[in-house]
N, C-alpha and C. Protein backbone atom coordinates (compact mmCIF):
# COMPACT_ATOMS: atom_id res chain seq x y z
N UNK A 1 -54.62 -65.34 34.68
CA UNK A 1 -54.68 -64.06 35.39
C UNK A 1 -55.44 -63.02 34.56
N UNK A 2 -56.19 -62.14 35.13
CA UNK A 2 -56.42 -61.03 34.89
C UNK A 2 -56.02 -60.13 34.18
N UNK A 3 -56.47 -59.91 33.09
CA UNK A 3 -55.65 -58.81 31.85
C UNK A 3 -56.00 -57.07 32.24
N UNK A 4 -54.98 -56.66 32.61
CA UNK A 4 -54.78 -55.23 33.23
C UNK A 4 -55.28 -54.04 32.09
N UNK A 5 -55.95 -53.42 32.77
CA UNK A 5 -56.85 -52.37 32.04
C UNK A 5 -56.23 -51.12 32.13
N UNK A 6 -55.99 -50.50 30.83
CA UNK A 6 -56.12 -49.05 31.07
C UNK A 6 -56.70 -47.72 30.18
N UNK A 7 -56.52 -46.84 30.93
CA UNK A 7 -57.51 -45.57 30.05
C UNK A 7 -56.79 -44.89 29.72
N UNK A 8 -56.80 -44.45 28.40
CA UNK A 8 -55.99 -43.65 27.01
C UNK A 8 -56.65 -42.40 27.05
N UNK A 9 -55.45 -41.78 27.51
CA UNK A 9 -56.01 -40.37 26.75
C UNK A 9 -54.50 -39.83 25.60
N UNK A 10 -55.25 -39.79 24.49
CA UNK A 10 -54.29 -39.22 23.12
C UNK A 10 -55.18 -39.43 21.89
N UNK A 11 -54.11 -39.23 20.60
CA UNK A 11 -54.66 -39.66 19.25
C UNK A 11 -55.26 -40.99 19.34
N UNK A 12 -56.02 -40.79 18.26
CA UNK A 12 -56.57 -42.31 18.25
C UNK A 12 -55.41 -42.75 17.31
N UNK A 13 -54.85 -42.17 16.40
CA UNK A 13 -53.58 -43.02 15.77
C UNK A 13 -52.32 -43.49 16.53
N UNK A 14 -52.08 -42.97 17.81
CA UNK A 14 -51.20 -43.46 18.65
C UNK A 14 -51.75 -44.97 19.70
N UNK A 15 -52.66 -45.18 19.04
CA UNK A 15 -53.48 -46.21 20.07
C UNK A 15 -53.20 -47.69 20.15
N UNK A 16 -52.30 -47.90 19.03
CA UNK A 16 -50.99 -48.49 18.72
C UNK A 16 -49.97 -49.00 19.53
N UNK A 17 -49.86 -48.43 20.58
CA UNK A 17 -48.49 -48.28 21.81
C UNK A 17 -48.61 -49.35 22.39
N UNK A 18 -49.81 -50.16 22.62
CA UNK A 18 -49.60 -51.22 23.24
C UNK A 18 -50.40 -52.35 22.44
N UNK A 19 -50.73 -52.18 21.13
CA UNK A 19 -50.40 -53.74 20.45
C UNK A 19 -49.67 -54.58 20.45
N UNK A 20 -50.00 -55.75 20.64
CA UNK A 20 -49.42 -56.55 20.71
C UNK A 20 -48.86 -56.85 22.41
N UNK A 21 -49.65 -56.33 23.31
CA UNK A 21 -49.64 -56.52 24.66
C UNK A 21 -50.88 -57.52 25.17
N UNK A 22 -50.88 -57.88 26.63
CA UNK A 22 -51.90 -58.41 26.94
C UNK A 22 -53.14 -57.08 27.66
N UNK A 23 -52.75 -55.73 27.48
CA UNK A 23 -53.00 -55.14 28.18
C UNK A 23 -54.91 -54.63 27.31
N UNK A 24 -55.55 -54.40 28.13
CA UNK A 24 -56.58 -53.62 27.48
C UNK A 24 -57.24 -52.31 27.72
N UNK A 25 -57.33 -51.93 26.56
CA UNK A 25 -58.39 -50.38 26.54
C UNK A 25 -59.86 -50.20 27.28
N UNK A 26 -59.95 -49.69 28.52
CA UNK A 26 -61.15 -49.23 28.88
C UNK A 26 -61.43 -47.90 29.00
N UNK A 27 -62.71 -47.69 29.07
CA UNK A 27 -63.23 -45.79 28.86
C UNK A 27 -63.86 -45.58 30.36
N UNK A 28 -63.90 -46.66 31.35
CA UNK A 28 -64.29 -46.30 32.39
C UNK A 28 -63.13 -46.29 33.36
N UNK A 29 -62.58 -45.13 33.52
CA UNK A 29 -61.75 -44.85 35.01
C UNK A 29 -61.49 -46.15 36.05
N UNK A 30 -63.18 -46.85 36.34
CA UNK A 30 -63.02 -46.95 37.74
C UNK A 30 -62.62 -48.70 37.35
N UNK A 31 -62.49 -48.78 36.08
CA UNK A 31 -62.15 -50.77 35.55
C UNK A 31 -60.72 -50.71 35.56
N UNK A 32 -59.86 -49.05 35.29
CA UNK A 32 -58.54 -49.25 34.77
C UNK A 32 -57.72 -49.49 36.25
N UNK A 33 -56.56 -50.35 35.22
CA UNK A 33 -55.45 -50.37 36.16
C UNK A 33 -54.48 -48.99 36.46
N UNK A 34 -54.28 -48.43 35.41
CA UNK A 34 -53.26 -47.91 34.79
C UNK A 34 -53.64 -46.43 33.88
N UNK A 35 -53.22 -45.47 33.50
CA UNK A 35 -53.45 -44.28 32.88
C UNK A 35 -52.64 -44.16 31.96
N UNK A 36 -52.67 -44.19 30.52
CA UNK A 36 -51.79 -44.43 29.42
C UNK A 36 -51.47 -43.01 29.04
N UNK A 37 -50.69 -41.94 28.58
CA UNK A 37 -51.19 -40.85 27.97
C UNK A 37 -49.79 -40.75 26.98
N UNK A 38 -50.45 -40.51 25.59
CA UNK A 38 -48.96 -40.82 24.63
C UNK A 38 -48.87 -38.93 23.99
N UNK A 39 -49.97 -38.92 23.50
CA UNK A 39 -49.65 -37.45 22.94
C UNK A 39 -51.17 -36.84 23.17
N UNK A 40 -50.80 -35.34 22.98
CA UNK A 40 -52.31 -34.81 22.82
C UNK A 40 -52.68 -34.47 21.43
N UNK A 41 -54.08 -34.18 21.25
CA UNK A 41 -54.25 -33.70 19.56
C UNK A 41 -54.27 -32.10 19.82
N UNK A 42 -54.47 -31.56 19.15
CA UNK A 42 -53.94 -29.90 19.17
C UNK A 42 -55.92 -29.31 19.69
N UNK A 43 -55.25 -28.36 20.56
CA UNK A 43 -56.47 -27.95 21.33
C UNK A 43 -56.86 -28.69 22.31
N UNK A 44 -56.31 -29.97 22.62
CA UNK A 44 -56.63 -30.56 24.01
C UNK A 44 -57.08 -30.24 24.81
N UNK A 45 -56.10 -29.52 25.47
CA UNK A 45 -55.67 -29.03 27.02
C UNK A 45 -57.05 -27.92 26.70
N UNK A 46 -56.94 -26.94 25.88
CA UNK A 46 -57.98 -25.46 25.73
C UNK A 46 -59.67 -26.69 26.07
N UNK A 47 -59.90 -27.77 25.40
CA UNK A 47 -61.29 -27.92 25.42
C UNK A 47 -61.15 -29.36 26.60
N UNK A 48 -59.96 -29.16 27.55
CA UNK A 48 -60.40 -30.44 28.01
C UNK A 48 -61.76 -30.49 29.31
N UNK A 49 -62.68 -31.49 29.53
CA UNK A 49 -62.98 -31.29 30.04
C UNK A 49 -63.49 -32.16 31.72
N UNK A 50 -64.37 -31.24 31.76
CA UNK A 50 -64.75 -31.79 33.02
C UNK A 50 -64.69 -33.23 33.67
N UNK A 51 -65.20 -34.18 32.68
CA UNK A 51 -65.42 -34.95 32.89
C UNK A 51 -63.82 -35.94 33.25
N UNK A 52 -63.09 -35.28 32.22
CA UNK A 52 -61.39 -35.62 32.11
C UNK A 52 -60.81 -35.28 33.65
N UNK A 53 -60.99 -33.89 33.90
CA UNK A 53 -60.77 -33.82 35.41
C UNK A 53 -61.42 -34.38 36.17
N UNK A 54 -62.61 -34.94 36.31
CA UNK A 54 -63.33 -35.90 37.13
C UNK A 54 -62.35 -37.18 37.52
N UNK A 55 -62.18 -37.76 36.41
CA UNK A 55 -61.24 -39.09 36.05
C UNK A 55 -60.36 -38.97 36.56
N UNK A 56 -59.62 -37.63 36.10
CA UNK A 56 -57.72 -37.30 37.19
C UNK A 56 -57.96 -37.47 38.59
N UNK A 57 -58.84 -36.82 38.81
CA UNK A 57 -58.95 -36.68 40.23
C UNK A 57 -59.49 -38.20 41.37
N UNK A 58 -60.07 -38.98 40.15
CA UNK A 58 -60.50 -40.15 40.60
C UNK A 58 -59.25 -40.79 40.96
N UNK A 59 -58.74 -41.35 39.82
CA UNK A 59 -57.65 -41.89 39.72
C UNK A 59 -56.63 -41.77 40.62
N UNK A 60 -56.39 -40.17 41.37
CA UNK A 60 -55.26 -40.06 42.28
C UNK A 60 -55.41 -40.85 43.77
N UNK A 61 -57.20 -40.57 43.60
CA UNK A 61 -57.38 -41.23 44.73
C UNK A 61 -57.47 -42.71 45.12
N UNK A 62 -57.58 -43.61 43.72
CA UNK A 62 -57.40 -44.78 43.64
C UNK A 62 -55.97 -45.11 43.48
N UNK A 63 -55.25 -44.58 43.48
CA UNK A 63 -53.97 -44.57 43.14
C UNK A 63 -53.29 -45.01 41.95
N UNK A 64 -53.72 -44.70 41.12
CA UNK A 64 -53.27 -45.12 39.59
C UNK A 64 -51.93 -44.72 39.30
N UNK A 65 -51.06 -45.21 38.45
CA UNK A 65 -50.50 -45.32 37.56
C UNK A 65 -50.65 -44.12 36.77
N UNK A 66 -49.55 -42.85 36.36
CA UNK A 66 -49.75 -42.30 35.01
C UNK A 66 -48.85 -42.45 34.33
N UNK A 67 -49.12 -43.27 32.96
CA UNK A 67 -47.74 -43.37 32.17
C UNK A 67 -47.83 -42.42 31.10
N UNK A 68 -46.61 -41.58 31.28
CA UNK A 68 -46.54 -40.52 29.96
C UNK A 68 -45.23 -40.93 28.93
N UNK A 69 -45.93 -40.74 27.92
CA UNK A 69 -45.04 -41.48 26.91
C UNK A 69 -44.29 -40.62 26.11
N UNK A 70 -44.79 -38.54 26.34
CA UNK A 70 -43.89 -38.03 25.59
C UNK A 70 -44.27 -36.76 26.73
N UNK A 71 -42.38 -37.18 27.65
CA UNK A 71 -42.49 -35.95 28.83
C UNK A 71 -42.96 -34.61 28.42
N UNK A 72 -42.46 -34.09 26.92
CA UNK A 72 -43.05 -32.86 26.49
C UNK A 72 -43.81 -32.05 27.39
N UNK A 73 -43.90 -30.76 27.75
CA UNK A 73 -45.14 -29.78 28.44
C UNK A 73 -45.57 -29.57 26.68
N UNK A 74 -44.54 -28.75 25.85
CA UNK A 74 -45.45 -28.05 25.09
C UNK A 74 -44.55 -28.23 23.65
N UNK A 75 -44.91 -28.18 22.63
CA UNK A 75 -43.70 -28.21 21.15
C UNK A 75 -44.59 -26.86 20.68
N UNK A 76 -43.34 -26.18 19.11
CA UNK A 76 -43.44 -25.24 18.98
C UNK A 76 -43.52 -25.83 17.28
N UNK A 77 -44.60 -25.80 16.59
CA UNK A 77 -45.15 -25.87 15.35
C UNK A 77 -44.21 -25.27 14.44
N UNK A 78 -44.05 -25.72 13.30
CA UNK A 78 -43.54 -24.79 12.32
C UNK A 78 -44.23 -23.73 11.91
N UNK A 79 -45.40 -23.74 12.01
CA UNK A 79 -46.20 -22.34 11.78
C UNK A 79 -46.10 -21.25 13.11
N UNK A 80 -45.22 -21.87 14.09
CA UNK A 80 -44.95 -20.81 15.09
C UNK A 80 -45.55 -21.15 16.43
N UNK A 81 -46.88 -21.58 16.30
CA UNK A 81 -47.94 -22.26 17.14
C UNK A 81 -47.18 -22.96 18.13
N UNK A 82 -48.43 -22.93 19.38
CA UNK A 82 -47.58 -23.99 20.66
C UNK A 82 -49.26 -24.98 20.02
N UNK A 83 -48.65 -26.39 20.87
CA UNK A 83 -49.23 -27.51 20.93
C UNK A 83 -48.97 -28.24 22.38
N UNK A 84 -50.06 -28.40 22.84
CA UNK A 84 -49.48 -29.11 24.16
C UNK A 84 -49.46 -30.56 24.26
N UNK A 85 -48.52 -31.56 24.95
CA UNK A 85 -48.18 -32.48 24.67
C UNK A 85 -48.24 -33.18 25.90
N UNK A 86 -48.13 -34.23 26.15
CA UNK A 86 -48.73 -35.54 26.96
C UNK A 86 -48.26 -35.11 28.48
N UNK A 87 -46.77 -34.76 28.49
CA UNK A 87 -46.01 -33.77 29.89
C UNK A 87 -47.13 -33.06 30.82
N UNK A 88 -47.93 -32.58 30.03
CA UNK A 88 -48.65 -31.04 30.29
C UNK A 88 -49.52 -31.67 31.23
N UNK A 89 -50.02 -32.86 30.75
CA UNK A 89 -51.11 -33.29 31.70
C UNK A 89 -50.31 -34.52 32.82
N UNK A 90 -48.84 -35.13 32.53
CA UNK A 90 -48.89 -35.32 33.56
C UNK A 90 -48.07 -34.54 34.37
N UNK A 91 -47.38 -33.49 33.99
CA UNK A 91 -47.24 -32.24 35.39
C UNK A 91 -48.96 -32.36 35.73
N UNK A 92 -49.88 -31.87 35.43
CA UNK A 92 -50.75 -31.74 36.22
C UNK A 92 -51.62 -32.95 36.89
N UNK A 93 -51.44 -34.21 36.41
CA UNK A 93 -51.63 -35.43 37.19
C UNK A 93 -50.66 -34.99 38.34
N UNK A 94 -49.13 -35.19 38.46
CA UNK A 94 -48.59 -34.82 39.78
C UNK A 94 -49.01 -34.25 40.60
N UNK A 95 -49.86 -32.93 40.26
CA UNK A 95 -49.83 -31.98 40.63
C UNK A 95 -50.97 -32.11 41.52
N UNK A 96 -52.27 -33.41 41.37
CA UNK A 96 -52.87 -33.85 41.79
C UNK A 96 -52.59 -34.66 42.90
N UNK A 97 -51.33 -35.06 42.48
CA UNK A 97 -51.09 -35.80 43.80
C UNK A 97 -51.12 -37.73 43.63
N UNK A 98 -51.04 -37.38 42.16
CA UNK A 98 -50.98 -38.62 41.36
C UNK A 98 -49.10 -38.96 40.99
N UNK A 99 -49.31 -40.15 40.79
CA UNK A 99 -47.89 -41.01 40.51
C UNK A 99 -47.85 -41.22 38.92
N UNK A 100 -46.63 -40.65 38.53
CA UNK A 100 -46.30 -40.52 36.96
C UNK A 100 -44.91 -40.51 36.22
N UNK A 101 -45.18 -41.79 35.61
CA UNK A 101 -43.77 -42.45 35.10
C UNK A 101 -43.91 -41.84 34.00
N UNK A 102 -42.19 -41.27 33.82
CA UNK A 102 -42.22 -41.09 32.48
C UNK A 102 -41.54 -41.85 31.89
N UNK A 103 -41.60 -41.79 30.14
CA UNK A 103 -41.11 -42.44 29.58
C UNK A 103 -40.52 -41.91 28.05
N UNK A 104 -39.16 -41.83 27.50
CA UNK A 104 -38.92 -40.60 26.05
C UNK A 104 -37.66 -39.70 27.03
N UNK A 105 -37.68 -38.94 26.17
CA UNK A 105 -36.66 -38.08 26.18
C UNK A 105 -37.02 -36.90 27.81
N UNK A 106 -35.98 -36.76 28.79
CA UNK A 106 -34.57 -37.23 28.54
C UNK A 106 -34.09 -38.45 29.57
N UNK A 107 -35.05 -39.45 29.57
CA UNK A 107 -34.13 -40.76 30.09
C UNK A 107 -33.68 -41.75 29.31
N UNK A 108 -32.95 -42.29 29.62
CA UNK A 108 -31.87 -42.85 28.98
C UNK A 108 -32.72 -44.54 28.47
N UNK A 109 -34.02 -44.93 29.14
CA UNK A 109 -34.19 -46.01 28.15
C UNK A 109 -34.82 -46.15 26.58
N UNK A 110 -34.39 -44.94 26.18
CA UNK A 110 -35.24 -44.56 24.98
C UNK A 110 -34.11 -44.75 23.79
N UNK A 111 -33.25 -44.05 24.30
CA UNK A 111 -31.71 -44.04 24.08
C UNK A 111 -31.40 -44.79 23.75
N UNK A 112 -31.32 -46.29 24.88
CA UNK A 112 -30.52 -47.48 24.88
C UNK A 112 -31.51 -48.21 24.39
N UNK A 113 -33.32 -48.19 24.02
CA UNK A 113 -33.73 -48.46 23.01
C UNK A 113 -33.41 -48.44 21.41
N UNK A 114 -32.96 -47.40 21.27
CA UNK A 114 -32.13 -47.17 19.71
C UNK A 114 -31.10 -47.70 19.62
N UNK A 115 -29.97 -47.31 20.16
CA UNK A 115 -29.03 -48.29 20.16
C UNK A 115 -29.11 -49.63 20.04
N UNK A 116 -30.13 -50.09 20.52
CA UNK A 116 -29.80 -51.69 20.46
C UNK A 116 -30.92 -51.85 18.75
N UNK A 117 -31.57 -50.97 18.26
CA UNK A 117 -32.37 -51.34 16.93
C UNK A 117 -30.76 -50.88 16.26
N UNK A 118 -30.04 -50.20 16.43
CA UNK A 118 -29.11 -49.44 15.26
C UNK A 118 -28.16 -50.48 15.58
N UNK A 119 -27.91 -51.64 16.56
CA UNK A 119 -27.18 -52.53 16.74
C UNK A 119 -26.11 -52.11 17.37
N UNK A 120 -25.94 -51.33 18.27
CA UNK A 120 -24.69 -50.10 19.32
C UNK A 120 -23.97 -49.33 18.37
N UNK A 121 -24.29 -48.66 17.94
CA UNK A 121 -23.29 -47.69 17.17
C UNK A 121 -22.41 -46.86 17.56
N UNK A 122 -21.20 -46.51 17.84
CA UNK A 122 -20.60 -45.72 18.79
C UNK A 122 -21.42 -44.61 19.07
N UNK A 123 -21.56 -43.99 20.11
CA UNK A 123 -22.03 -42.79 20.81
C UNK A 123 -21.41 -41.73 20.06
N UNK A 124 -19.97 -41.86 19.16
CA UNK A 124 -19.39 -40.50 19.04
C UNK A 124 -19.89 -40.32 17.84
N UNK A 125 -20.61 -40.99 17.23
CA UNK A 125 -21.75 -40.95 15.97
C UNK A 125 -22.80 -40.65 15.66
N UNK A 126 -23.02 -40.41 16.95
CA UNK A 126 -24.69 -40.01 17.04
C UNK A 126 -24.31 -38.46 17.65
N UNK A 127 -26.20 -37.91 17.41
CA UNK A 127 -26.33 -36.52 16.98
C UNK A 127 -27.75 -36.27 17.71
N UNK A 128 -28.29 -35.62 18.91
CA UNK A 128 -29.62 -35.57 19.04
C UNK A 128 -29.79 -34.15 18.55
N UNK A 129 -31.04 -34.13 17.78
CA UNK A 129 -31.39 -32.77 17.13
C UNK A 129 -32.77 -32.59 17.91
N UNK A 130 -32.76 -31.00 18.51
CA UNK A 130 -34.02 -30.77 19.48
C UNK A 130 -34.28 -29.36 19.74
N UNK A 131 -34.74 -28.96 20.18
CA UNK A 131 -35.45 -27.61 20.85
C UNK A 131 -35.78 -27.57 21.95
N UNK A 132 -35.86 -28.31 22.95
CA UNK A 132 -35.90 -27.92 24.32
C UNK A 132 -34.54 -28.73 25.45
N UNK A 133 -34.19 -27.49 25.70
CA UNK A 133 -33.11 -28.00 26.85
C UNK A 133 -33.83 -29.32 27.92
N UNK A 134 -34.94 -28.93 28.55
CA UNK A 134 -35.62 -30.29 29.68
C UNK A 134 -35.80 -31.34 29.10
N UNK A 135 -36.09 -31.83 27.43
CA UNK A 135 -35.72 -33.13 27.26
C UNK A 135 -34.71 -33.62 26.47
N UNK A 136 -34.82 -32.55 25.06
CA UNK A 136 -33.66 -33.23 24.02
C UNK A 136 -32.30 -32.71 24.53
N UNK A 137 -31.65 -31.26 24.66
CA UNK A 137 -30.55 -31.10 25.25
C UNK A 137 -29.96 -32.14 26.39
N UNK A 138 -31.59 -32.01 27.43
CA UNK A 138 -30.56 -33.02 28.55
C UNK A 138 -30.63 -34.19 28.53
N UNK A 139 -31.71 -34.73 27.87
CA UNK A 139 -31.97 -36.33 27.34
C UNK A 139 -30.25 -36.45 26.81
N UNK A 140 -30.21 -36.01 25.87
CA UNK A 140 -28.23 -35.88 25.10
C UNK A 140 -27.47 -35.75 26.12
N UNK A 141 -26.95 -34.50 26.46
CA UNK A 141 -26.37 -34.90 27.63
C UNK A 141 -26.08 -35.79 28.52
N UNK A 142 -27.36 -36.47 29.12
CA UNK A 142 -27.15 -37.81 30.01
C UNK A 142 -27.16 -38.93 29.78
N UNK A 143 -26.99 -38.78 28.34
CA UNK A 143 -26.82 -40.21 27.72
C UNK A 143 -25.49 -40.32 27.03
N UNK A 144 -24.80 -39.32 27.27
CA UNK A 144 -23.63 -38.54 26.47
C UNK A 144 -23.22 -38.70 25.24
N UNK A 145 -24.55 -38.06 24.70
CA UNK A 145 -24.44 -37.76 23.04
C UNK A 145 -24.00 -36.83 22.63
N UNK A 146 -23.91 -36.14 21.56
CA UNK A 146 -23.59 -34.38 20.89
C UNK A 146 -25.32 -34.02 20.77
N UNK A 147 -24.82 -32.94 21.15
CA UNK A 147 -26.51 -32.45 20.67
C UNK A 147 -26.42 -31.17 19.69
N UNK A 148 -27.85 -30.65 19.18
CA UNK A 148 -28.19 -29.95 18.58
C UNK A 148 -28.98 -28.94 18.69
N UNK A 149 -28.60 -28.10 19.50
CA UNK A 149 -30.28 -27.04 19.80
C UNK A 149 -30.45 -26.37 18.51
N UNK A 150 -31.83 -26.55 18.07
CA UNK A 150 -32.62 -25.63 17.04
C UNK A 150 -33.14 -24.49 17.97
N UNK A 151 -32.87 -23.35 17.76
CA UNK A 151 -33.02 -22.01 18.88
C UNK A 151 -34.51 -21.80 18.41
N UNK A 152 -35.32 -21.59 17.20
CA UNK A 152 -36.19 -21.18 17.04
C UNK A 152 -37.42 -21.69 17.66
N UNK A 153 -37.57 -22.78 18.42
CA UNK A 153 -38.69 -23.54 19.15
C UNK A 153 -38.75 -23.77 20.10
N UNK A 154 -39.06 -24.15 21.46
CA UNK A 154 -39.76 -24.23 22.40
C UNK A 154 -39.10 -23.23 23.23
N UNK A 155 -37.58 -22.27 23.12
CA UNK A 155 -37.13 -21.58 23.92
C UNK A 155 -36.64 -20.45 23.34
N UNK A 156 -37.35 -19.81 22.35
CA UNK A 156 -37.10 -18.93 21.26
C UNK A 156 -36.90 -17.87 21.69
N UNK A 157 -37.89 -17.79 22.61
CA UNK A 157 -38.03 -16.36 22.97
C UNK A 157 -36.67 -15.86 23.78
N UNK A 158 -36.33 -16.87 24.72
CA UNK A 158 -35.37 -16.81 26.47
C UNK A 158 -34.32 -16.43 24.83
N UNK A 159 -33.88 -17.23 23.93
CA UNK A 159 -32.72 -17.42 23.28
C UNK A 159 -32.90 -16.32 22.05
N UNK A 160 -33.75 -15.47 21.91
CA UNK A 160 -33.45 -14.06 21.27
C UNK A 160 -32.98 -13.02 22.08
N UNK A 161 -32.68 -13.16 23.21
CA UNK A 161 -32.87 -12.38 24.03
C UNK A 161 -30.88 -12.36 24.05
N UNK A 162 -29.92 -11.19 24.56
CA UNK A 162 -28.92 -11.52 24.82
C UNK A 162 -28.36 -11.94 25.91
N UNK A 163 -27.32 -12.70 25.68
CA UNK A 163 -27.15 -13.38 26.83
C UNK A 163 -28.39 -14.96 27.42
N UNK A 164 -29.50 -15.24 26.29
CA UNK A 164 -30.24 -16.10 26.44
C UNK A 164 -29.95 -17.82 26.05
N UNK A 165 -28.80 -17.77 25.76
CA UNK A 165 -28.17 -19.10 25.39
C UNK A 165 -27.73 -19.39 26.69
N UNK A 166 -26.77 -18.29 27.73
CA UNK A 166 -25.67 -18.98 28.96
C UNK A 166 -27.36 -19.17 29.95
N UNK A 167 -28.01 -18.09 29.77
CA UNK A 167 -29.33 -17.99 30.79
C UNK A 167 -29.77 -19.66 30.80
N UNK A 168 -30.18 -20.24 29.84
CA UNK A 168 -30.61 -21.33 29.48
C UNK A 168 -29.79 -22.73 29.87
N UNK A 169 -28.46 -22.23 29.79
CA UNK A 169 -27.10 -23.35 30.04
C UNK A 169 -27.06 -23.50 31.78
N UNK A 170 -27.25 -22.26 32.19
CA UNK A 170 -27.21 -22.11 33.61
C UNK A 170 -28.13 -22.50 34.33
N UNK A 171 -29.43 -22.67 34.22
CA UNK A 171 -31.16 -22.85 34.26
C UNK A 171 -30.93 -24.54 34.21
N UNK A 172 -30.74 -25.41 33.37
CA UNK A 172 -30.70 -26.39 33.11
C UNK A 172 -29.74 -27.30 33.50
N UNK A 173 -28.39 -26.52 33.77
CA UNK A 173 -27.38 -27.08 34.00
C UNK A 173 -26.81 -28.28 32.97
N UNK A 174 -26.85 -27.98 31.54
CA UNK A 174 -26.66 -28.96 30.05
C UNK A 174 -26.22 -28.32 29.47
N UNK A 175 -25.26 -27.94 28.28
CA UNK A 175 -25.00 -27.30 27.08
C UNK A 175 -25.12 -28.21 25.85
N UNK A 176 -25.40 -27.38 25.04
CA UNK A 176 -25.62 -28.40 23.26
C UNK A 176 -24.51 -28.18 22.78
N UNK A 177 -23.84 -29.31 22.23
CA UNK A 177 -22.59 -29.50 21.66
C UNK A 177 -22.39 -28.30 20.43
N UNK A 178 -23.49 -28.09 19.79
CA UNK A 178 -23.67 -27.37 18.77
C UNK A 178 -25.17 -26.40 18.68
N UNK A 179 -25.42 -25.27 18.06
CA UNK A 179 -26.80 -24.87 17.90
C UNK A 179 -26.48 -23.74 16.57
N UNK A 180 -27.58 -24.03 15.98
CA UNK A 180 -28.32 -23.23 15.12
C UNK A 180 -29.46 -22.38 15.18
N UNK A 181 -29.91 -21.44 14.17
CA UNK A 181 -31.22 -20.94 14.87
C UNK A 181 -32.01 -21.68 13.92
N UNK A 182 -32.09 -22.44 13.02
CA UNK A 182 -33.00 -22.62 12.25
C UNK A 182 -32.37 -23.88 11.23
N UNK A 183 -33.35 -24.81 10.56
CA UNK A 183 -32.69 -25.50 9.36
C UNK A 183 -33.01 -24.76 7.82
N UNK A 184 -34.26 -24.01 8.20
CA UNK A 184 -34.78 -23.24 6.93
C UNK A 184 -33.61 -22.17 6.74
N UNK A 185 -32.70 -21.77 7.45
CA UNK A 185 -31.48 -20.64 6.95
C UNK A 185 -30.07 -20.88 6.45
């Protein structure tokens, strides 16, 4: 049979994800099976271009496949900085009117991926440490872990604000077992 093609958009160091598959890397849209997207490199989204939207737009209409490998829209740098992340583009694959699996935090086969490398460790042992309620809070949650919100990143702002912790609990419908604002304090 036929070895299924698809087109990568991320790091070239993440290009990795499917070694050791039968699957292969093509740069032409119209050979792929499938739409891989694992992470972005910083400035992506600001210089993406035309030609990238050409491809999205192809693709929806061929009906492709988008696999996103880190739901992320956006992470928040330790230097303060946003970075946009693999999510970003496939909210906007959807948004096209394209089909997009995700894959990472917050569904649960990522989860029950670890578990089975850590060999099942009780659940009441584990700890997810995160910054955004839409994957790590509720990824935890629905896998019913303890979690950890770090306040200072991806929802810093909503959570300086008073009353921006219940705003956030209510919005999401998740609470973090525990939160801090920071590990540097």
């Amino acid at each position: 049979p036929d070895k299924k093609k698809y087109f990568y958009i991320g790091y070239d160091k993440d290009m990795d994800i499917l070694e050791g598959t039968d699957f292969i890397k093509t740069d032409n849209i119209d050979e792929a099976d499938f739409i891989l997207c694992a992470d972005l490199e910083e400035g992506f989204v600001d210089g993406m271009s035309l030609n990238l939207e050409a491809n999205l737009a192809k693709a929806v209409t061929r009906g492709l496949d988008f696999l996103c490998a880190n739901p992320d829209i956006y992470i928040v740098k330790q230097s303060g900085g946003m970075q946009y992340c693999a999510g970003y583009i496939g909210r906007h694959y959807d948004e096209l009117g394209g089909n997009v699996l995700y894959f990472g935090k917050p569904y649960s086969a990522g989860y029950e991926a670890c578990m089975n490398i850590f060999d099942s460790p009780n659940k009441s042992q584990i700890l997810a440490i995160g910054d955004n309620f839409h994957t790590d809070i509720k990824g935890a949650s629905n896998f019913g872990i303890d979690s950890l919100l770090v306040q200072v990143g991806v929802h810093r702002d909503v959570l300086a604000r008073p009353g921006g912790l219940h705003a956030l609990t209510s919005e999401y419908k998740v609470h973090p077992t525990f939160h801090i604002y920071s590990f540097g304090d």
